[in-house]
Structure formats: C-alpha cells, structure tokens
Protein backbone atom coordinates (compact mmCIF):
# COMPACT_ATOMS: atom_id res chain seq x y z
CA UNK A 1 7.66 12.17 16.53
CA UNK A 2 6.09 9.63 14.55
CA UNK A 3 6.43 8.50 10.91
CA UNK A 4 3.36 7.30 8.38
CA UNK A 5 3.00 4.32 6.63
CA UNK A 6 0.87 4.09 4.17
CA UNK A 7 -0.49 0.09 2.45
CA UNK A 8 -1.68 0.17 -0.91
CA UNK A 9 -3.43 -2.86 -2.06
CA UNK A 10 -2.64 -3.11 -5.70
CA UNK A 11 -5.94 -1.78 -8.37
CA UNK A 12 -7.86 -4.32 -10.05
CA UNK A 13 -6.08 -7.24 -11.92
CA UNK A 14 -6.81 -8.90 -14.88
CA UNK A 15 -7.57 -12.39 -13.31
CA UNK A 16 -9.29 -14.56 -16.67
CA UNK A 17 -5.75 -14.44 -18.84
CA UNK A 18 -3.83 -17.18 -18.92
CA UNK A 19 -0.70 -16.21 -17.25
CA UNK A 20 1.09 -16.75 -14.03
CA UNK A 21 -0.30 -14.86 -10.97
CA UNK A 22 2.89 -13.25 -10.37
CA UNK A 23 2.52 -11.49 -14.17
CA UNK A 24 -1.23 -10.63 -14.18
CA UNK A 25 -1.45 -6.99 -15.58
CA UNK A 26 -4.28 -4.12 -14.34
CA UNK A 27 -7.46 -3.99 -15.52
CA UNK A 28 -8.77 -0.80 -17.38
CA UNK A 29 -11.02 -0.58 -14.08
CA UNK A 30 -8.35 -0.62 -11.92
CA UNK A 31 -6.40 1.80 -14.03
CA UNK A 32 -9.28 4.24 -13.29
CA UNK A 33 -9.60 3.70 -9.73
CA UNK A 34 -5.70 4.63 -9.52
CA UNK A 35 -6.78 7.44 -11.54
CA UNK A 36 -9.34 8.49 -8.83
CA UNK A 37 -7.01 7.73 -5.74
CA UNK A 38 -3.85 9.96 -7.48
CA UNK A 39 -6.65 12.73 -8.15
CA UNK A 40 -7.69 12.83 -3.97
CA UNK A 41 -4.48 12.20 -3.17
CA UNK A 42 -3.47 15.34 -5.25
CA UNK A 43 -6.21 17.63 -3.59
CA UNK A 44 -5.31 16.75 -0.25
CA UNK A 45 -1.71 17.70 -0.96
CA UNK A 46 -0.56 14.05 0.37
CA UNK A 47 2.61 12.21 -1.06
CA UNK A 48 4.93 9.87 0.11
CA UNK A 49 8.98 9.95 -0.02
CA UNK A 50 9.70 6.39 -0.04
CA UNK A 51 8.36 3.95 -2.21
CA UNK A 52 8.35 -0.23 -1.97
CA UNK A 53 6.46 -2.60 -3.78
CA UNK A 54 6.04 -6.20 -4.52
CA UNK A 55 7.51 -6.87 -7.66
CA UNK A 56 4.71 -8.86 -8.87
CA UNK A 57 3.16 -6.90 -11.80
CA UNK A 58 0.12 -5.71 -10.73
CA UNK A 59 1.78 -3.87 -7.56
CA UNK A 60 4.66 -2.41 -9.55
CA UNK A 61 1.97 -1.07 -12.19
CA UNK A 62 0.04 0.16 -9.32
CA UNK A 63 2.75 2.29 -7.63
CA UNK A 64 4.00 3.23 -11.41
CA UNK A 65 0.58 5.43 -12.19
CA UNK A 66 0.77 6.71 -8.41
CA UNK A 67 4.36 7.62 -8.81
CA UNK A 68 3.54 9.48 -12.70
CA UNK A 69 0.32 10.92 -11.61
CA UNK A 70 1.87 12.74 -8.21
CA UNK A 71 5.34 13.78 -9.98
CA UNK A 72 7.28 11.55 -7.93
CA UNK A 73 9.26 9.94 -10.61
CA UNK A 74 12.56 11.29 -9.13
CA UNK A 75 11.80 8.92 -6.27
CA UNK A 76 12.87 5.24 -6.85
CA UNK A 77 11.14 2.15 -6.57
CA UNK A 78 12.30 -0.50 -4.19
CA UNK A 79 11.40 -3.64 -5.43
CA UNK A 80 11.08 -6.37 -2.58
CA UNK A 81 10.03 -10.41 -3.13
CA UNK A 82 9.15 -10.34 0.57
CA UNK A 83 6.14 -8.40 -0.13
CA UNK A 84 4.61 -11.18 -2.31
CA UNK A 85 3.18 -14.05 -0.84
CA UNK A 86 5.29 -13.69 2.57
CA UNK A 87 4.16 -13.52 6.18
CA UNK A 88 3.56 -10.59 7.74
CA UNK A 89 7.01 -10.73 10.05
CA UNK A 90 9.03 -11.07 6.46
CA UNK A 91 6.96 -7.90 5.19
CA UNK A 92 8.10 -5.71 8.97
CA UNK A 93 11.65 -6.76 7.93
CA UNK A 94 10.95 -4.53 4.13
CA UNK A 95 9.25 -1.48 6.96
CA UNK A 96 12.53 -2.34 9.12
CA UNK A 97 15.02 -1.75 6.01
CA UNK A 98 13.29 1.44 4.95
CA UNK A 99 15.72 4.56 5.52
CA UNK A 100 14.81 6.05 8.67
CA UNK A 101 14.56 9.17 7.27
CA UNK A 102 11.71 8.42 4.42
CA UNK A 103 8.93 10.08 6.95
CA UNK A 104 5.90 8.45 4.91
CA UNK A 105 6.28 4.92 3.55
CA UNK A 106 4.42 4.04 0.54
CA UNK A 107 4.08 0.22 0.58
CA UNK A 108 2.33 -1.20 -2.28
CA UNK A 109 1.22 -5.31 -2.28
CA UNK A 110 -1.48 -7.66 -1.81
CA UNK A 111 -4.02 -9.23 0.33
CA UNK A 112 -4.36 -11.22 2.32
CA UNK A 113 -0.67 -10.08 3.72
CA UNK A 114 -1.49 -6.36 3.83
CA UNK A 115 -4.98 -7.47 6.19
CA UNK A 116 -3.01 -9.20 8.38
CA UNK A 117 -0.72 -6.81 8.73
CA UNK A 118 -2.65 -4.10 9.02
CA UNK A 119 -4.98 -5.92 11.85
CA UNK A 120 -1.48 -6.62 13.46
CA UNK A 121 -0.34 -2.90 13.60
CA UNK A 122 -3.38 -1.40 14.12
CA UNK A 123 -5.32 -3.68 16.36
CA UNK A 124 -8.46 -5.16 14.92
CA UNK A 125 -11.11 -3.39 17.07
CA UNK A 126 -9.71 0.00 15.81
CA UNK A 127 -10.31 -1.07 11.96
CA UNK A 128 -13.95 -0.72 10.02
CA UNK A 129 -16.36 -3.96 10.86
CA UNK A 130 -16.18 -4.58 6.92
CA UNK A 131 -16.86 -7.98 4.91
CA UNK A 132 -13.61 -6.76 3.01
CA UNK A 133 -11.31 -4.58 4.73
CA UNK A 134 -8.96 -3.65 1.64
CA UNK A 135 -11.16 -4.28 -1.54
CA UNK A 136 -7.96 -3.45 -5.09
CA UNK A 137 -6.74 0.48 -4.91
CA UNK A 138 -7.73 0.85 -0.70
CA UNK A 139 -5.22 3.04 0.26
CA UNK A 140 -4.54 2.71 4.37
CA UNK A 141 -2.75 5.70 6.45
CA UNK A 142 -1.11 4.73 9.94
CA UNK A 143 1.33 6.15 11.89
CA UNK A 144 3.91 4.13 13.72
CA UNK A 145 6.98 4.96 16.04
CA UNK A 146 10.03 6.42 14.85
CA UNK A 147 11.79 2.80 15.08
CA UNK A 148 10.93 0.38 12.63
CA UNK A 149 13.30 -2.16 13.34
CA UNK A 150 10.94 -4.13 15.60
CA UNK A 151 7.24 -3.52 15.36
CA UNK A 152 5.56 -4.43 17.96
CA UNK A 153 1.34 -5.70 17.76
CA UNK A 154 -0.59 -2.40 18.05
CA UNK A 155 2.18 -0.18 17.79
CA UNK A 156 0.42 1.65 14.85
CA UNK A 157 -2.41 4.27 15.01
CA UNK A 158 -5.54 4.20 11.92
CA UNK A 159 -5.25 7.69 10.61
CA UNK A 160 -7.93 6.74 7.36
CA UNK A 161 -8.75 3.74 5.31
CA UNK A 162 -9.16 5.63 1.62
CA UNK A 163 -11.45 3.31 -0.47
CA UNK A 164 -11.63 4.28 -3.97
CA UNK A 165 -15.38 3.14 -4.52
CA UNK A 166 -16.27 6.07 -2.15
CA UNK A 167 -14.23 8.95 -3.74
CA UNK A 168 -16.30 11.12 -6.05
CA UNK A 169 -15.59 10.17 -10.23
C-alpha cells in the first residue's frame, strides 16, 4: 500500500509591489492558471484529503482557489512556517506530522525547497531534463511508503509532473 503526495508550487505572484515577500498576493495570471489546474484536476476526478501549506500568502491563496474550485472546503488547512524558506529535512518533518490516514497529501509551497525535495524523493534521473522543473501552478504526483516518519532519498515514485502551460485553456 502506498500513499500520494502531491507538491504544488504556488501560481504566479505579484513580484513589482512593494511589500514583504512573505505577503506578495497572486497575480490575475496565476489566478487563471489555478483556474486551469482545478478544471483538469476536476476531469480526472483527482482530489486530495489533506491539505498543508506555507502560510506565506501566495501559497495559502493558491491552495484557497484549489480547495473552492474542487468542493473541498470541509477539509482544513494546515498552516506550517516550515514550509517557507526551510530545508528540505524541516519540510519531511510537516509530511512526517501528516495523519497517517490522509491517503493523498496536498502540499502547497515554494521553490527552490519543493525542487530539492522533489529531486530528493524522487531521484533526479527519474524527473524531466527541464531548465525549470516546477515553473508557479506545477502540480507534482508521487507516491511514497505508507511511513512518513522518516523518508528516506528515493523512497518516492514520479507518477506525473502537471504543468499548467501545457493543459488546454
């Protein structure tokens, strides 16, 4: 038996206002791409039961449309600091405190944490040969062992890399 995880890099932020990096809101761009991802995400009949993000603004807005757009508002948000601007062994501690019964993990923060952590998992030889590997609102699918607690280096297997650009508008 084996459990998914799935990494959301948060959609497109609004980088030229003047406010701390930690409060940057969505773009209108990014918005749509969310808009996009919810939509395949809705015809493949895919949704998580477990939901943790950053609480930086941009990643909690991100997993806010996901949550509205695929009825999952009766699911809470767990909001964890160790998502933002944390190594990747303080991010498998947030995988190692989700419930063990949430079978698929919807993680939602930033790069270039999720990368590493994804290359970690999933081995880098089994990932695309891309310039960037998760461009805003890439969704990535893996499935891992039934033990979070310690995750080991290639413990994970690539079941798709979703990247929004490529879904039909």
């Amino acid at each position: 038996m084996s459990r998914e995880l799935w990494l959301l890099r948060h959609a497109k932020s609004d980088r030229d206002l003047a406010v701390d990096d930690f409060d940057r809101p969505l773009k209108k761009r990014g918005k749509q791409d969310l808009a996009r991802l919810s939509a395949w995400l809705l015809e493949h009949k895919l949704a998580p039961d477990y939901l943790v993000s950053s609480p930086a603004n941009r990643a909690l807005s991100t997993l806010k449309i996901v949550q509205e757009a695929l009825d999952l508002t009766s699911l809470n948000i767990v909001r964890d600091k160790r998502i933002y601007q944390e190594s990747i062994e303080r991010i498998k501690g947030v995988l190692a405190d989700c419930p063990s019964d949430a079978k698929v993990v919807l993680l939602v923060g930033h790069n270039p944490e999720l990368e590493h952590l994804l290359i970690n998992l999933v081995g880098i030889n089994n990932l695309p040969d891309r310039d960037k590997l998760l461009p805003t609102s890439t969704l990535v699918r893996v499935t891992l062992p039934d033990d979070w607690s310690h995750l080991e280096a290639d413990s994970a297997t690539l079941l798709s890399i979703i990247y929004v650009k490529l879904l039909p508008k």
